[in-house]
C-alpha atoms as a PDB file:
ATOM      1  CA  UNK A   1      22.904 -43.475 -59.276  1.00  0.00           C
ATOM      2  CA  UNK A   2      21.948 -46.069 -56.001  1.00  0.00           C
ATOM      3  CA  UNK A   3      24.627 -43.753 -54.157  1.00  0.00           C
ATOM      4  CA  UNK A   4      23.363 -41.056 -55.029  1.00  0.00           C
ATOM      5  CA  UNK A   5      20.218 -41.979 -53.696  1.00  0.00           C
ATOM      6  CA  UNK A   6      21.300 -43.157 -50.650  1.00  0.00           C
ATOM      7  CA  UNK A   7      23.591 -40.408 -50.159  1.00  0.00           C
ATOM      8  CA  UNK A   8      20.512 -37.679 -50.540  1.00  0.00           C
ATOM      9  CA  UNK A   9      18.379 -40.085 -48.652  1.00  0.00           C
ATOM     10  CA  UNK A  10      20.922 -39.756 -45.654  1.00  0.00           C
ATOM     11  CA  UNK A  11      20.925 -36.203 -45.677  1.00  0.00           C
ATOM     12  CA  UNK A  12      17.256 -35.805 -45.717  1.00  0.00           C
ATOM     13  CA  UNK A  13      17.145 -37.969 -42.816  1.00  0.00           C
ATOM     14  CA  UNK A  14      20.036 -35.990 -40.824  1.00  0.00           C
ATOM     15  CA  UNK A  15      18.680 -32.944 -41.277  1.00  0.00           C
ATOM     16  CA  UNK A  16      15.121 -34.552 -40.367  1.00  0.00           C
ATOM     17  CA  UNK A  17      16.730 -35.809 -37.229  1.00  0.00           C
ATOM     18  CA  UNK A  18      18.231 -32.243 -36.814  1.00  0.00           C
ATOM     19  CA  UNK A  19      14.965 -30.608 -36.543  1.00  0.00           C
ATOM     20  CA  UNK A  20      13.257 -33.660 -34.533  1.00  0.00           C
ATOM     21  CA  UNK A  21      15.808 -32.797 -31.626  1.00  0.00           C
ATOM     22  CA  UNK A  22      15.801 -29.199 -32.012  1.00  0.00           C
ATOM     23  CA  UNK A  23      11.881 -29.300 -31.768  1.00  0.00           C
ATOM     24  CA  UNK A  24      12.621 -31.653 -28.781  1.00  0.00           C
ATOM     25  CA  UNK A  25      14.643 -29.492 -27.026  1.00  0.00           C
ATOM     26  CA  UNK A  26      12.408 -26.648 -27.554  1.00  0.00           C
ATOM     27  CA  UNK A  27       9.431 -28.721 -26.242  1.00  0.00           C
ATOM     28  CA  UNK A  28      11.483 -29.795 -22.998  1.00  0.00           C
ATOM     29  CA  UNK A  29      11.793 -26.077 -22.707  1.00  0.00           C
ATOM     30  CA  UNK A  30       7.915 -24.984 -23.177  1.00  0.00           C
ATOM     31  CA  UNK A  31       7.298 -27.990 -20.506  1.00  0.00           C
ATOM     32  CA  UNK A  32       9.773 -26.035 -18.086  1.00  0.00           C
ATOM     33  CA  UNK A  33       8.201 -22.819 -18.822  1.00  0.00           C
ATOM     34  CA  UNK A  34       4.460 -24.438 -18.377  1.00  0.00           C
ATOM     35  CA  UNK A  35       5.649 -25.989 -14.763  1.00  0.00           C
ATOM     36  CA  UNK A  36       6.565 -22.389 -13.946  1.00  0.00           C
ATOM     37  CA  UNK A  37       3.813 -20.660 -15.013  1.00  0.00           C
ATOM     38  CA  UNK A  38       1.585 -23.027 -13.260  1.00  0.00           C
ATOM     39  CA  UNK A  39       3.646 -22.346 -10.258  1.00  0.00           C
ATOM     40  CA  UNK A  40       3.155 -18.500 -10.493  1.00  0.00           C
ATOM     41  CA  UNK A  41      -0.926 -18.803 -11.090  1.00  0.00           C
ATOM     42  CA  UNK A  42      -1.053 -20.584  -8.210  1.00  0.00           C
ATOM     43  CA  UNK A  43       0.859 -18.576  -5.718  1.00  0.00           C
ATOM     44  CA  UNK A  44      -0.930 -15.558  -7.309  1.00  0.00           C
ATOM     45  CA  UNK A  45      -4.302 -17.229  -6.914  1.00  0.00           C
ATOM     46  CA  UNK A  46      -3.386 -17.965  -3.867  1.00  0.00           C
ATOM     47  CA  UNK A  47      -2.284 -14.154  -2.611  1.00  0.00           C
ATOM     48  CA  UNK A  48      -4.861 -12.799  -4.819  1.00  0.00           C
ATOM     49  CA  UNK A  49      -7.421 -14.799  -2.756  1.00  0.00           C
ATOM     50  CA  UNK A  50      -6.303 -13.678   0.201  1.00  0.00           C
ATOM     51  CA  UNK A  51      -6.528 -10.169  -0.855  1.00  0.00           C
ATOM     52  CA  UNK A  52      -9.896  -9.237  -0.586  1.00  0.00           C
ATOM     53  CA  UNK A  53     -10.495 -10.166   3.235  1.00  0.00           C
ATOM     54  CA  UNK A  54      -6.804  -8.158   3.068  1.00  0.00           C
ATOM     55  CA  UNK A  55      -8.120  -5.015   1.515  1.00  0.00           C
ATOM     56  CA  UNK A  56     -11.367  -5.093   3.578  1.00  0.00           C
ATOM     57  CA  UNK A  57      -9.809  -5.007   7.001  1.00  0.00           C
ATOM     58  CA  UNK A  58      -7.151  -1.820   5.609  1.00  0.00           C
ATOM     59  CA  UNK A  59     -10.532  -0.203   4.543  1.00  0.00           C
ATOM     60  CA  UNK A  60     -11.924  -1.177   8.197  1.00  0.00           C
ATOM     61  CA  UNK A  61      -9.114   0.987   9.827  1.00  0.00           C
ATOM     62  CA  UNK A  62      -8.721   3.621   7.320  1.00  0.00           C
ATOM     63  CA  UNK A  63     -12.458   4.295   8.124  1.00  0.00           C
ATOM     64  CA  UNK A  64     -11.682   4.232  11.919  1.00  0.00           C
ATOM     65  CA  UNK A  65      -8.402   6.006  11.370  1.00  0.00           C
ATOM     66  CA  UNK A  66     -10.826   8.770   9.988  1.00  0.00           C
ATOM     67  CA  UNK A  67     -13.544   8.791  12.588  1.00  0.00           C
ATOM     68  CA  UNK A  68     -10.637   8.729  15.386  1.00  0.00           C
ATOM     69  CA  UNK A  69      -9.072  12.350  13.384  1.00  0.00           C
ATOM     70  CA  UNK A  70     -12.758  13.820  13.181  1.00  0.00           C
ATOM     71  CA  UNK A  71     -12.904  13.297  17.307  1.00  0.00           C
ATOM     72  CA  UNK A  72      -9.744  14.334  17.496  1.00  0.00           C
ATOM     73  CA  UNK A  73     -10.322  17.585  15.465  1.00  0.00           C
ATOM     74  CA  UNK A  74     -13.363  18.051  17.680  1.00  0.00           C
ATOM     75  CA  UNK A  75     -11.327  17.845  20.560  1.00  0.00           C
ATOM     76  CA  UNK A  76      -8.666  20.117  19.063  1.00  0.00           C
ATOM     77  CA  UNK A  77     -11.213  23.041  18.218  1.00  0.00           C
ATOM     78  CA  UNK A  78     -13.070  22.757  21.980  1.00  0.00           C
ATOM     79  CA  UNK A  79      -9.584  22.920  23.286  1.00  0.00           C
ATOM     80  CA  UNK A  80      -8.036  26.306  21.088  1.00  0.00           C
ATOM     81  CA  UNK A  81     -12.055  27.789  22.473  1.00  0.00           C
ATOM     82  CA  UNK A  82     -11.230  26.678  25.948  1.00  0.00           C
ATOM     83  CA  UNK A  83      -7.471  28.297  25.390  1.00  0.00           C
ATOM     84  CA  UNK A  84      -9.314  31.485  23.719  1.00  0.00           C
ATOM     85  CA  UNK A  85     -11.493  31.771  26.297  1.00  0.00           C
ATOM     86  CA  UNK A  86      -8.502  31.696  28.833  1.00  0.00           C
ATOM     87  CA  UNK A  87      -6.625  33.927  26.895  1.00  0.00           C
ATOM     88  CA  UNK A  88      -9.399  36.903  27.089  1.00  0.00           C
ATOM     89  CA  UNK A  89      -9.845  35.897  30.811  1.00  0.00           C
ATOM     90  CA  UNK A  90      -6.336  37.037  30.984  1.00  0.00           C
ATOM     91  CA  UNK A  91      -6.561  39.906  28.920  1.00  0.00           C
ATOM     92  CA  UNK A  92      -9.109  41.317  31.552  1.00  0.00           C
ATOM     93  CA  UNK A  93      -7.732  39.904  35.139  1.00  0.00           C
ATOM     94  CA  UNK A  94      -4.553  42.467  35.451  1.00  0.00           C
ATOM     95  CA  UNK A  95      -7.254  45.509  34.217  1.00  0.00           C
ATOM     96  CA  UNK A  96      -9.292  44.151  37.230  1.00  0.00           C
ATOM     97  CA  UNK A  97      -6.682  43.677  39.405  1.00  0.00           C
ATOM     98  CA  UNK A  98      -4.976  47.223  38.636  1.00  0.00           C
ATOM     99  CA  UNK A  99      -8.229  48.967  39.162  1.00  0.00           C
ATOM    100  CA  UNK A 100      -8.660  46.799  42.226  1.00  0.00           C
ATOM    101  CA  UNK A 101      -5.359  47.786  43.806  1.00  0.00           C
ATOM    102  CA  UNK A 102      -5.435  51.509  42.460  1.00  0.00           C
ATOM    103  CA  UNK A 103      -8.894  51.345  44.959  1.00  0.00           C
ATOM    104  CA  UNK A 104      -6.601  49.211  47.706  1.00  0.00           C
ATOM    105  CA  UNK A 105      -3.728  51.459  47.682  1.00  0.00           C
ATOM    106  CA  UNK A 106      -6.304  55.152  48.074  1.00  0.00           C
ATOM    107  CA  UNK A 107      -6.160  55.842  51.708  1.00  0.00           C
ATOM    108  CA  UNK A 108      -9.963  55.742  54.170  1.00  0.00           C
ATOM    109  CA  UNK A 109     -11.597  58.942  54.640  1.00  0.00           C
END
């Protein structure tokens, strides 16, 4: 009956040890996992602080990138007038200079 005992007791106690190391080893790994973690929030702090001085300064030039397009589209419609304008100037120079050289070519009385 003593053996038996023992014999239970020592299996209780392997299978006790068992589950000690396997919650060991699983522990270890947690600890792993929290180093890496801890790792990640602080490089992301650390972008994520960066970031708004980041985003400000891309908001800065978008804004400028737009005023710059509005001058430029400005520019754009003065210069298609300007080419209009140049374009009807041409229309009516060779009726000018036809009637001019239709007068030219009529011989003095």
């Amino acid at each position: 009956m003593l053996t038996a005992v023992v014999i239970i007791n020592l299996m209780i106690s392997l299978v006790c040890f068992y589950i000690a190391a396997r919650v060991w080893k699983i522990r270890r790994t947690i600890a792993r996992f929290e180093v890496r973690i801890a790792a990640i929030d602080r490089c992301s702090s650390n972008v994520l602080a960066k970031s708004p001085n980041f985003f400000a300064k891309r908001q800065q030039g978008a804004h400028q990138l737009r005023r710059d397009y509005q001058q430029l589209e400005s520019q754009l419609q003065q210069v298609r007038q300007l080419l209009g304008l140049l374009g009807l100037g041409r229309m009516l120079w060779p009726k000018r200079d036809s009637l001019r050289d239709s007068f030219a070519s009529r011989p003095l009385r």
